[in-house]
Each structure stands twice: as structure tokens, then as C-alpha cells.
C-alpha atoms as a PDB file:
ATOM      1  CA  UNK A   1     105.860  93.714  96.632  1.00  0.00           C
ATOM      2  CA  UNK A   2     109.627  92.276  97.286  1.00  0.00           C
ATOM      3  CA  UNK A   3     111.969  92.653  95.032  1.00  0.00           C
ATOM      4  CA  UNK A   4     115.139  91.865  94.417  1.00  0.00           C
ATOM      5  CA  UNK A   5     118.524  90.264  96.296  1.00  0.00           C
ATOM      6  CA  UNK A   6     121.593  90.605  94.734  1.00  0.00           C
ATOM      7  CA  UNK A   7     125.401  90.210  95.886  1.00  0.00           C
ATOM      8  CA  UNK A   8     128.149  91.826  94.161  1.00  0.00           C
ATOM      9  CA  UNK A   9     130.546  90.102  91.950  1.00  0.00           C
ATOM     10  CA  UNK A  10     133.175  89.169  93.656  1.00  0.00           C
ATOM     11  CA  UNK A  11     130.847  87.718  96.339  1.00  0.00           C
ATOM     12  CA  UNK A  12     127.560  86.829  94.422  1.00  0.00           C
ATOM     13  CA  UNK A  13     128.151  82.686  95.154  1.00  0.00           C
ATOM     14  CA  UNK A  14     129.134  82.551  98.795  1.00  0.00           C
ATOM     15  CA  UNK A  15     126.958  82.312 101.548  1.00  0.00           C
ATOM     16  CA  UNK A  16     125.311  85.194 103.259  1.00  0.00           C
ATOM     17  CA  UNK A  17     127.481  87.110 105.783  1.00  0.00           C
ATOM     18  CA  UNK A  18     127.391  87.223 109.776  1.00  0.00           C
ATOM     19  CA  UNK A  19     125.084  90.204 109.154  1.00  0.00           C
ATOM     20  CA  UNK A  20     122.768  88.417 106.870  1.00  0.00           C
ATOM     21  CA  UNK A  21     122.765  84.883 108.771  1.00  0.00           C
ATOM     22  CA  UNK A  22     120.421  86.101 112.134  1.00  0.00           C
ATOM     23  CA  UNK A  23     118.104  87.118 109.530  1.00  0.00           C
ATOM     24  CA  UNK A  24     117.647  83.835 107.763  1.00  0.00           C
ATOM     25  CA  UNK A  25     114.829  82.006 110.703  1.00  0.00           C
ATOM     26  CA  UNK A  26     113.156  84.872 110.753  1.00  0.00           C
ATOM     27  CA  UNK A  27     112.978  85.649 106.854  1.00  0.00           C
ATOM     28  CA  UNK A  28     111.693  81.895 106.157  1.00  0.00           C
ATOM     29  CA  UNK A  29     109.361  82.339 108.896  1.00  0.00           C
ATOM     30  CA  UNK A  30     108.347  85.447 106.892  1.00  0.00           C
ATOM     31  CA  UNK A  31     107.610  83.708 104.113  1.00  0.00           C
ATOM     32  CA  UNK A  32     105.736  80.955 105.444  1.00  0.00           C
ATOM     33  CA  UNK A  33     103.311  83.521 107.331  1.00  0.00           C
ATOM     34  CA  UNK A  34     102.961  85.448 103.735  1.00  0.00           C
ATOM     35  CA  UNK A  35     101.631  82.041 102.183  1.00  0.00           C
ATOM     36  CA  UNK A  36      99.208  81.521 105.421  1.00  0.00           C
ATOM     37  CA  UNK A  37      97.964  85.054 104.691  1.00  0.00           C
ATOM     38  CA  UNK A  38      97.309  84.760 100.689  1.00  0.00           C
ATOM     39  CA  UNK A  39      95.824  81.351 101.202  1.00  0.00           C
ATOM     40  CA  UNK A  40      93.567  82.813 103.911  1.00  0.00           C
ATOM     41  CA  UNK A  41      92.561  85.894 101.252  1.00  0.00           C
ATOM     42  CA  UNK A  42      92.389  83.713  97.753  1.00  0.00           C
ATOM     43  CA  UNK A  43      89.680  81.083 100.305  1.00  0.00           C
ATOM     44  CA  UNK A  44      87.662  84.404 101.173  1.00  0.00           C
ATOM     45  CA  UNK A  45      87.644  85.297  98.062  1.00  0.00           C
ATOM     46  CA  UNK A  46      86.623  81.653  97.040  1.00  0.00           C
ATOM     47  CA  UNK A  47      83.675  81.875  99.859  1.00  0.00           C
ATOM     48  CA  UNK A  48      82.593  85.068  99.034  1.00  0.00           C
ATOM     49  CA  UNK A  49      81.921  83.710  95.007  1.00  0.00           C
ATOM     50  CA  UNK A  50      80.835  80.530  96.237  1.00  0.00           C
ATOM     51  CA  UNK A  51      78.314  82.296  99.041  1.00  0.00           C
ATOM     52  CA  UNK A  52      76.708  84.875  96.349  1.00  0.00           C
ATOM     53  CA  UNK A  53      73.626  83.283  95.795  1.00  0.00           C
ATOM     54  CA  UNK A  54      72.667  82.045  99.084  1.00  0.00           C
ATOM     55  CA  UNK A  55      73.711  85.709 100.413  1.00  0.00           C
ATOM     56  CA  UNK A  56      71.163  87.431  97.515  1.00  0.00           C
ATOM     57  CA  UNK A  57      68.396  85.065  98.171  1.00  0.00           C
ATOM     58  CA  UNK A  58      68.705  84.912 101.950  1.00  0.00           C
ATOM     59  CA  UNK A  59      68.635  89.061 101.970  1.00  0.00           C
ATOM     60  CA  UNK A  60      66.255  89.332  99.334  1.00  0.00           C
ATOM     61  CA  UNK A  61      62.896  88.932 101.457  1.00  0.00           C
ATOM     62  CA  UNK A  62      63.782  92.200 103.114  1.00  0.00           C
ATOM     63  CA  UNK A  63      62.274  94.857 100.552  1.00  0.00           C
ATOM     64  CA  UNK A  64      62.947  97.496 103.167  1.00  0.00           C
ATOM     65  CA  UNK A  65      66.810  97.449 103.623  1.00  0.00           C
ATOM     66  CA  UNK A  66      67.228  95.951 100.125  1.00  0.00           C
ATOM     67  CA  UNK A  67      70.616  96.459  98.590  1.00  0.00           C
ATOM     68  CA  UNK A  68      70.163  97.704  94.547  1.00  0.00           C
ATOM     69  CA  UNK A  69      72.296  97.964  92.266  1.00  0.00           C
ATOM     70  CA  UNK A  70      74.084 101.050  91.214  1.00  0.00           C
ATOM     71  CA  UNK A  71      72.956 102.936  88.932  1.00  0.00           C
ATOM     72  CA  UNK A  72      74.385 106.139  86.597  1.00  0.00           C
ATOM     73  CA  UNK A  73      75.586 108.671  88.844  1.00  0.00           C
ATOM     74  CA  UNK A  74      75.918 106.256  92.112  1.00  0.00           C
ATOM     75  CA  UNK A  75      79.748 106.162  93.742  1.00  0.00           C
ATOM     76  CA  UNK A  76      81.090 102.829  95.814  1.00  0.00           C
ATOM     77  CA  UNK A  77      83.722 103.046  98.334  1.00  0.00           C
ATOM     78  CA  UNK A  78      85.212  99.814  99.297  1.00  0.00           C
ATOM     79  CA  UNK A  79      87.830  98.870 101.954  1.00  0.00           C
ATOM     80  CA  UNK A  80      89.738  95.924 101.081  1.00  0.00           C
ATOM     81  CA  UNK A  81      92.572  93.597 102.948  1.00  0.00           C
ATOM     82  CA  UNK A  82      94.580  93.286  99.769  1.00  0.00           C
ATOM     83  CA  UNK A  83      97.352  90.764  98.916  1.00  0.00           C
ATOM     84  CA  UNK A  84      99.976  92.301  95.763  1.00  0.00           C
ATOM     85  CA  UNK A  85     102.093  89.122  95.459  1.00  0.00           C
ATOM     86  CA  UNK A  86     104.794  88.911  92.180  1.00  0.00           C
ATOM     87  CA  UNK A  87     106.194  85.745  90.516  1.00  0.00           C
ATOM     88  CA  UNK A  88     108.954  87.274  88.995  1.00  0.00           C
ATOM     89  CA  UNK A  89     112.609  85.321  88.833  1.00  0.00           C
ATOM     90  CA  UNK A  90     114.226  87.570  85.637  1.00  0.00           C
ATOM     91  CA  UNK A  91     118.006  86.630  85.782  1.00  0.00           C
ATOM     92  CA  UNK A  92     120.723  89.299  87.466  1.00  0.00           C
ATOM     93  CA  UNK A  93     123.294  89.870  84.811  1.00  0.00           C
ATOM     94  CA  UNK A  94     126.587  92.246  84.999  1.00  0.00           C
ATOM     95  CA  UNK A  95     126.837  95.232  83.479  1.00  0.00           C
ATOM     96  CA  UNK A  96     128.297  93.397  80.122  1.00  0.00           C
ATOM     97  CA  UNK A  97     125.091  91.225  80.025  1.00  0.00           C
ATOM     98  CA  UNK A  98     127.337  87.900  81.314  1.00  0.00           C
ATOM     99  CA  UNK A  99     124.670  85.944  83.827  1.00  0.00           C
ATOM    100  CA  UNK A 100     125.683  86.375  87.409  1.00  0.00           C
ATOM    101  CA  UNK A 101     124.244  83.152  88.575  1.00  0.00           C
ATOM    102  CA  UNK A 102     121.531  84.831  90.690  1.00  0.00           C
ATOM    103  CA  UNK A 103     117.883  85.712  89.691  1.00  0.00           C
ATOM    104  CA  UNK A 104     115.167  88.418  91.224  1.00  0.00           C
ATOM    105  CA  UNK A 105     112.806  87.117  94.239  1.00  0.00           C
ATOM    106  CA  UNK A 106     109.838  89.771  94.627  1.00  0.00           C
ATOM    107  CA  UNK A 107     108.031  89.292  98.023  1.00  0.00           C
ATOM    108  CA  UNK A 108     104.724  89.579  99.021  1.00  0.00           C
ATOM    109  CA  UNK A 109     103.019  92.246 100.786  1.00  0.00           C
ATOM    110  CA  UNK A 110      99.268  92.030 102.772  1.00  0.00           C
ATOM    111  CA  UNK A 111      97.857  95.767 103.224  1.00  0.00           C
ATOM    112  CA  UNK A 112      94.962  97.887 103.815  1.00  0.00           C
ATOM    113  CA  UNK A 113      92.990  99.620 100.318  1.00  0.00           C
ATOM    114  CA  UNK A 114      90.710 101.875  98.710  1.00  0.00           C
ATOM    115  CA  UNK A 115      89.074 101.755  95.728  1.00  0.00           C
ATOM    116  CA  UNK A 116      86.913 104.389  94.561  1.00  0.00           C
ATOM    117  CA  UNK A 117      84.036 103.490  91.717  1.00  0.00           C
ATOM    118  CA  UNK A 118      81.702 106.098  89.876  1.00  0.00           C
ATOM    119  CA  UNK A 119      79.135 105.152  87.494  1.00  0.00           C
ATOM    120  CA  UNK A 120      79.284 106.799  84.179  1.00  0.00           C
ATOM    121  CA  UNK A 121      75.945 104.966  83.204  1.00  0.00           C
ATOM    122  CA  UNK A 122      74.035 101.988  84.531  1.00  0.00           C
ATOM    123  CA  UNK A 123      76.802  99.431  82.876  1.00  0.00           C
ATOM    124  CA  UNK A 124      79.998 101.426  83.102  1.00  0.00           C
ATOM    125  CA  UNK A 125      82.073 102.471  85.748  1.00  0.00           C
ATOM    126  CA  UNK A 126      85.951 103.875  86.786  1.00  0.00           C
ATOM    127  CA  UNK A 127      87.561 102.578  89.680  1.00  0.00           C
ATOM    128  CA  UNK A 128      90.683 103.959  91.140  1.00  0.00           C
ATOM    129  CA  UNK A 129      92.676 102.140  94.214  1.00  0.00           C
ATOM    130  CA  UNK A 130      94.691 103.583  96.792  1.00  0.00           C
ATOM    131  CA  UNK A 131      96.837 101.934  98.517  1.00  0.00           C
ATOM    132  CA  UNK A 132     100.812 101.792  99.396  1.00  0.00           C
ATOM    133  CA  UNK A 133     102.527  98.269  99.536  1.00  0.00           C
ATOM    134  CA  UNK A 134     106.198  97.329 101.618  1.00  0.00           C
ATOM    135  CA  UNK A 135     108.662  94.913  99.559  1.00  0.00           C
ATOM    136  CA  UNK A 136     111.960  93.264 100.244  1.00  0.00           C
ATOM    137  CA  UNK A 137     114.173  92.850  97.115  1.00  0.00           C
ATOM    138  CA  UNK A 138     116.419  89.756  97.462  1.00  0.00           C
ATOM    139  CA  UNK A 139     118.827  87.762  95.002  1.00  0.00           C
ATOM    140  CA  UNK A 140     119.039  84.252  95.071  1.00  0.00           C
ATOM    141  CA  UNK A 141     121.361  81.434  93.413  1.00  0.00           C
ATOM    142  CA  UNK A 142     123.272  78.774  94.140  1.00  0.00           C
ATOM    143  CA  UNK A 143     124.052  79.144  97.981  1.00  0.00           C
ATOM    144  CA  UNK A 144     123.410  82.793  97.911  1.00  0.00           C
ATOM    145  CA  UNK A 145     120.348  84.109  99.062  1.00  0.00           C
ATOM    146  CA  UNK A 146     120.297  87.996 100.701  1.00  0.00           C
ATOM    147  CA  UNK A 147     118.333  90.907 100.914  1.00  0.00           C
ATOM    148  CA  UNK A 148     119.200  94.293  99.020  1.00  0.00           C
ATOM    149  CA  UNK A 149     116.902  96.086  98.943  1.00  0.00           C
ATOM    150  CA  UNK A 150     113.573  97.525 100.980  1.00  0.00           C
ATOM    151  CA  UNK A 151     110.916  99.791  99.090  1.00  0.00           C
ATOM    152  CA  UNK A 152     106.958 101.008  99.541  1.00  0.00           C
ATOM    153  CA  UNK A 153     105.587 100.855  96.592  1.00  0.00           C
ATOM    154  CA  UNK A 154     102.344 103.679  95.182  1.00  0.00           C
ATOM    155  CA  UNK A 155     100.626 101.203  92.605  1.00  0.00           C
ATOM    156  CA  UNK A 156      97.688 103.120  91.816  1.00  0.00           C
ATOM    157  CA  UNK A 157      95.393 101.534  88.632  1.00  0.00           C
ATOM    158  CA  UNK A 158      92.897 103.466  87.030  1.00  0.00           C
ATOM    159  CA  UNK A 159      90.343 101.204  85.365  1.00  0.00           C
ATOM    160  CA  UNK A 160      87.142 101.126  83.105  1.00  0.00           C
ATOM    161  CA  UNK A 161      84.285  98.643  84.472  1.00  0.00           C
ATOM    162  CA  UNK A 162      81.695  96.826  82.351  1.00  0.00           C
ATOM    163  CA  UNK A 163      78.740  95.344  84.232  1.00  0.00           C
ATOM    164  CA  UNK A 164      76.052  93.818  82.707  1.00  0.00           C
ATOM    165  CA  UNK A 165      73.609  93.698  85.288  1.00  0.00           C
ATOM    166  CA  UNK A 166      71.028  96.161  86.462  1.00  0.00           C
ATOM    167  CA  UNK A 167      68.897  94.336  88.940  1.00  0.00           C
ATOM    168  CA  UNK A 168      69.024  92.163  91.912  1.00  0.00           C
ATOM    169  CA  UNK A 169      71.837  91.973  94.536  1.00  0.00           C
ATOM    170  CA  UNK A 170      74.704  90.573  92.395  1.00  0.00           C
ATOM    171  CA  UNK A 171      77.055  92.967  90.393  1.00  0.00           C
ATOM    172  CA  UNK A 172      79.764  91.331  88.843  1.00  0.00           C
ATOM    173  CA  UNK A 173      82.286  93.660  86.865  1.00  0.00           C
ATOM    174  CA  UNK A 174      84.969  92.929  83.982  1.00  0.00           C
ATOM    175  CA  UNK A 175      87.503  95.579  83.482  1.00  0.00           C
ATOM    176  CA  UNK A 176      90.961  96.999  81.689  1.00  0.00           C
ATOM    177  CA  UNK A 177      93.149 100.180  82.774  1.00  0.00           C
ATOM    178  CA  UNK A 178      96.391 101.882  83.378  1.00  0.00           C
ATOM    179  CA  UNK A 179      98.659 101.884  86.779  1.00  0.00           C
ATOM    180  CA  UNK A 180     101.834 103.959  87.483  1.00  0.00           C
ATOM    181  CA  UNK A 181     104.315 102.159  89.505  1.00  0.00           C
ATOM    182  CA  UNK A 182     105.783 104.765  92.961  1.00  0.00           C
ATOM    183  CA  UNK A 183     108.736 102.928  94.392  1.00  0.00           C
ATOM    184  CA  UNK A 184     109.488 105.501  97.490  1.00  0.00           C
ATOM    185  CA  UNK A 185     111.528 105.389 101.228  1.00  0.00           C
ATOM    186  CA  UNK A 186     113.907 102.786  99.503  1.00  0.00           C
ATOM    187  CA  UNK A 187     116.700 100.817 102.328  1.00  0.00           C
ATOM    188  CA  UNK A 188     119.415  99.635 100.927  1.00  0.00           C
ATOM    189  CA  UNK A 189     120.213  96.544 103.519  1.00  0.00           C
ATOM    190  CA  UNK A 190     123.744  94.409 103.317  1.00  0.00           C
ATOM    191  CA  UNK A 191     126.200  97.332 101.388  1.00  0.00           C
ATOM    192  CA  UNK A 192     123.860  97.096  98.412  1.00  0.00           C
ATOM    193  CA  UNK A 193     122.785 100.121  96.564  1.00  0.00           C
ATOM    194  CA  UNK A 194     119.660  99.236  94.396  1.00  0.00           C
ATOM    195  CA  UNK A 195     117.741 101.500  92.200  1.00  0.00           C
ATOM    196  CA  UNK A 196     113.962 100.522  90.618  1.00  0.00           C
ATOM    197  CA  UNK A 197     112.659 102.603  87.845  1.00  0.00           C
ATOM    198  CA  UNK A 198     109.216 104.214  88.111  1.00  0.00           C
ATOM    199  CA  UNK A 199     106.650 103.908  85.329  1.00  0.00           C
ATOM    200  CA  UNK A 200     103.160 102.758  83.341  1.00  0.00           C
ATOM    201  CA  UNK A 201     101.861  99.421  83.360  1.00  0.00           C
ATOM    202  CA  UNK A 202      97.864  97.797  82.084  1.00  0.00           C
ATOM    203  CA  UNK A 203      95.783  96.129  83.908  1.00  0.00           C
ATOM    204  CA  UNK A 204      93.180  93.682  83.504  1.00  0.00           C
ATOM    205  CA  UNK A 205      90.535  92.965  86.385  1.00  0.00           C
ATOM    206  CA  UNK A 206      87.523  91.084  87.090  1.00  0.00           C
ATOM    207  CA  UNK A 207      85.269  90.849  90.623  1.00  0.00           C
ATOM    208  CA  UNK A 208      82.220  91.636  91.971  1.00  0.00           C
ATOM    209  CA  UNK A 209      79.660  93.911  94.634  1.00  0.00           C
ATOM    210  CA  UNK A 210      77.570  91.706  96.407  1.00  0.00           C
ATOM    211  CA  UNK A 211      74.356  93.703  98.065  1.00  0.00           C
ATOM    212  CA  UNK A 212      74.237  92.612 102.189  1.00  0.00           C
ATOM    213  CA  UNK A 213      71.407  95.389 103.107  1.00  0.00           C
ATOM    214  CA  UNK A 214      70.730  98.643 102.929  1.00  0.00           C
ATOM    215  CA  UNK A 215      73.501 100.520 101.179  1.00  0.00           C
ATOM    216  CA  UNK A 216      76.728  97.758 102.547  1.00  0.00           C
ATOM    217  CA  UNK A 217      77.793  95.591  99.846  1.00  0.00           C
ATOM    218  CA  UNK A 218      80.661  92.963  99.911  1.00  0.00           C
ATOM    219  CA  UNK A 219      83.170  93.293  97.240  1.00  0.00           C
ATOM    220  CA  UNK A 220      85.920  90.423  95.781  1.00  0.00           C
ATOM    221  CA  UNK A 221      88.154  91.414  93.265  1.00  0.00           C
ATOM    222  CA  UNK A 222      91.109  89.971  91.398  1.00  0.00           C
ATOM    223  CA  UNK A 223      93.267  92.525  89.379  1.00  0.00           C
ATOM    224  CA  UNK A 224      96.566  90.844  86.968  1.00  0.00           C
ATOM    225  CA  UNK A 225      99.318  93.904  86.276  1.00  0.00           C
ATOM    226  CA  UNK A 226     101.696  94.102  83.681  1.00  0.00           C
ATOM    227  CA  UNK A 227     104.984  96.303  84.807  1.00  0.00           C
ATOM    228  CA  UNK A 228     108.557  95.798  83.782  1.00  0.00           C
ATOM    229  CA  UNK A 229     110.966  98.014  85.321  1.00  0.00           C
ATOM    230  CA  UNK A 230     114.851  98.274  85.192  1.00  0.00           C
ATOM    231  CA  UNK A 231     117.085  97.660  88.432  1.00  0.00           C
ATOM    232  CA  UNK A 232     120.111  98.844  88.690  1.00  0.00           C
ATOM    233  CA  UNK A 233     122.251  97.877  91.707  1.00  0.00           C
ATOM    234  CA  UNK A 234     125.718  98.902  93.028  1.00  0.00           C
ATOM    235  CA  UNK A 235     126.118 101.757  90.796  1.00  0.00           C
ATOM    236  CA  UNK A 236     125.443  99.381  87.267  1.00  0.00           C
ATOM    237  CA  UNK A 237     127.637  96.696  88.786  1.00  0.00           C
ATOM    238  CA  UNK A 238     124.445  94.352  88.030  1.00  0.00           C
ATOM    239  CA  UNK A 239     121.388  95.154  86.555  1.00  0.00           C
ATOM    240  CA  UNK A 240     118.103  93.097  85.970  1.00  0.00           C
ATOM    241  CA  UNK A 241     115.025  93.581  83.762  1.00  0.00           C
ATOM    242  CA  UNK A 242     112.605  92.612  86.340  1.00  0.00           C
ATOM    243  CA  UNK A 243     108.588  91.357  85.191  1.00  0.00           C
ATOM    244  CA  UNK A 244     106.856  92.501  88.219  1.00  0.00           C
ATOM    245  CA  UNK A 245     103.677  91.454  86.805  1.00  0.00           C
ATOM    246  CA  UNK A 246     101.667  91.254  90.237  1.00  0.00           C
ATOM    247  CA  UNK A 247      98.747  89.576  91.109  1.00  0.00           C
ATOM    248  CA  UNK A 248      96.433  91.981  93.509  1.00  0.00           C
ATOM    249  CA  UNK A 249      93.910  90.230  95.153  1.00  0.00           C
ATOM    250  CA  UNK A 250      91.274  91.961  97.506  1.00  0.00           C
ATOM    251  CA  UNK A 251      88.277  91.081  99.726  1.00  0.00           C
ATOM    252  CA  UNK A 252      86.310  94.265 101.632  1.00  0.00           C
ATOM    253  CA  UNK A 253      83.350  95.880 102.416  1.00  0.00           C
ATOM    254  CA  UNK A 254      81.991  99.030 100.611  1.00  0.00           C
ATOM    255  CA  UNK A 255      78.721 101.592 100.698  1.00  0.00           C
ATOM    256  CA  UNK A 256      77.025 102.751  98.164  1.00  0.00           C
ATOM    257  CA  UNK A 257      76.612 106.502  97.825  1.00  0.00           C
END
């Protein structure tokens, strides 16, 4: 996840400095390459939904390596390419509450998960993820538009699955949970000193496991997050009450245990 960018006040509407300017190619190249990558995750995860019943019915004459789905006691262990991307734009104020002209721009971030799934009984399951995500905070506004910050962020959610089916190849799964936001090995960049408040968010989620043969499955799965934290940069200076709100989108493989 990127967060914020943020100038102080005597500065906040000129243009970036000498030491921000090299940057700028390179940053909008950056963001361009983000979009290729969550376009080229959200259309596998389109595929993958749009391939599920020619993938159950093309496996399902092979009784021997058949895929079945999970029952009570059963774990799933899926590795995911996972895209956290954020939306948020909450206004930077001062520390009087006056608007500073500039507004939060969260980036996204493409990683590597986990996510762990035990059935409690044939139609419920927990899932926890595991996974750490790198985010540049930068302001923007008028002709102002800098970096301030650089964080990993520890979003783990913990969440309770419903699934309705207990047969065939196709497990789709609707679910609701808790996360804890980590934001770790912070970099301040540009003489900006920015702060980001840990803490609980819900989640909401909905995907599926999709049987390929023996015990291999493919797994899609869409997660929406609801966080809010408070930044504080340059010491209270300027503060912002920042809706992370991330989207977490994931594609993998996982085995059945």
C-alpha cells in the first residue's frame, strides 16, 4: 500500500525540489507498470471464474486423481500473487484543521501470500493470510506532488468462511473477519517525518477453490478492508485521517491436506 505525500506549510504549493524532480519519470513509470500488473491479476482472476466449469468438467472423467472437496478437519494452503491497491484521497489539513490544499495518494503494491484455511465442519472454515506489502506515501495538490513517506505494511485478516457446497470440484466461499494493520521499516524521503497509526480493521471476502487433480486446487479471491488510521507528519505540522480501505485481490495455487 502507498500512502501519503505531503509538503510542509510554507512549501506545500510549489513544485517538487531538485531532489524530488529525477524521481518524477521514473515514479509515473511506476505507476503505469502498477496498473499493467492489477489489470493482468483482476483478468486472471476474471479467467479463472469464467474457466470453472470447463476446468471441473474437463478433470472430472479422471476418478483416480479426482480433486474433492474439503471436508471437516481438511487444511488448504494456497500461494497467491496478490495485488493490495487503496483509493484513498482524505484531505491533508494543519494542525488547526485549516485545509492545506493537498490530499493522501496510497500506492499500490503486487506481492507474494499465504493463506492458511481449516475446516471447522464441511461448510465452515478460518482463513488467515500472511503476507507483508511495500507503500510509498505521497501528497498531491495543485502543482505539488512528492513522496514522504516509505512503509511495509503486516495486514494480516483473520476470517470465517461459509461454503455451501460439499461435492464436485467447485468450492466457492463467502466470508467476514478482523485484520490488524503493521506499518514497520518506515523512510521518511524529502525532510518529511510521517507517522501511521497501527490498528483493527473488518473485512469482507468472497472467492473460490477450484479442484485441478489430485490434491492441487486453484484458488481466486477478492477480499474489501475497512481501516482508518491517523497520520501525523512533521511532528503534527499536518495531519490526515486517511480511509485506507484496500482492495486485496489474489490468484494462486493451493493443496489440500
Amino acid at each position: 500500500m502507498r500512502w501519503i505525500k505531503a509538503r510542509p506549510a510554507d512549501r506545500a504549493h510549489h513544485a517538487p525540489d531538485a531532489e524530488e524532480r529525477p524521481h518524477q519519470a521514473a515514479w509515473t513509470s511506476g505507476i503505469t507498470e502498477a496498473k499493467t500488473y492489477r489489470f493482468a491479476l483482476l483478468a486472471a482472476v476474471a479467467a479463472a471464474a469464467v474457466g470453472t466449469p470447463v476446468l471441473a468438467q474437463s478433470a472430472a472423467g479422471s476418478s483416480a486423481d479426482a480433486w474433492s472437496t474439503p471436508r471437516a478437519g481438511d487444511w488448504i494452503v494456497n500461494g497467491r500473487v496478490t495485488d493490495v491497491f487503496s483509493q484513498a484521497d482524505d484531505a491533508i489539513t494543519t494542525a488547526a484543521g485549516a485545509d492545506s490544499g493537498l490530499h493522501v495518494d496510497v500506492g499500490d503494491s503486487v506481492m507474494p501470500t499465504l493463506g492458511f484455511t481449516y475446516f471447522l465442519t464441511d461448510h465452515l472454515a478460518i482463513e488467515a493470510i500472511l503476507g507483508a506489502t511495500q507503500h510509498e506515501i505521497r501528497a498531491q495538490g495543485g502543482v505539488t506532488d512528492v513522496a514522504v513517506h516509505e512503509t511495509w505494511v503486516l495486514p494480516p485478516v483473520v476470517t470465517l468462511q461459509y461454503r455451501p457446497l460439499t461435492e464436485g470440484r467447485f468450492s466457492p466461499y463467502v466470508g467476514a473477519g478482523v485484520n490488524y494493520m503493521v506499518f514497520f521499516d518506515g523512510k521518511d524521503k524529502n525532510n518529511f517525518k510521517v507517522k501511521l497509526d497501527d490498528g483493527f480493521g473488518y473485512a469482507l471476502q468472497a472467492g473460490a477453490d477450484i479442484g485441478v487433480k489430485g490434491p492441487w486446487s486453484l484458488n481466486v479471491d477478492v477480499k474489501k478492508v475497512w481501516f482508518n488510521t491517523d497520520a501525523d507528519i512533521n511532528d503534527g505540522a499536518l495531519k490526515s485521517d486517511v480511509n485506507l480501505d484496500p482492495w486485496v485481490v489474489s490468484v494462486g495455487f493451493g493443496r489440500k491436506f
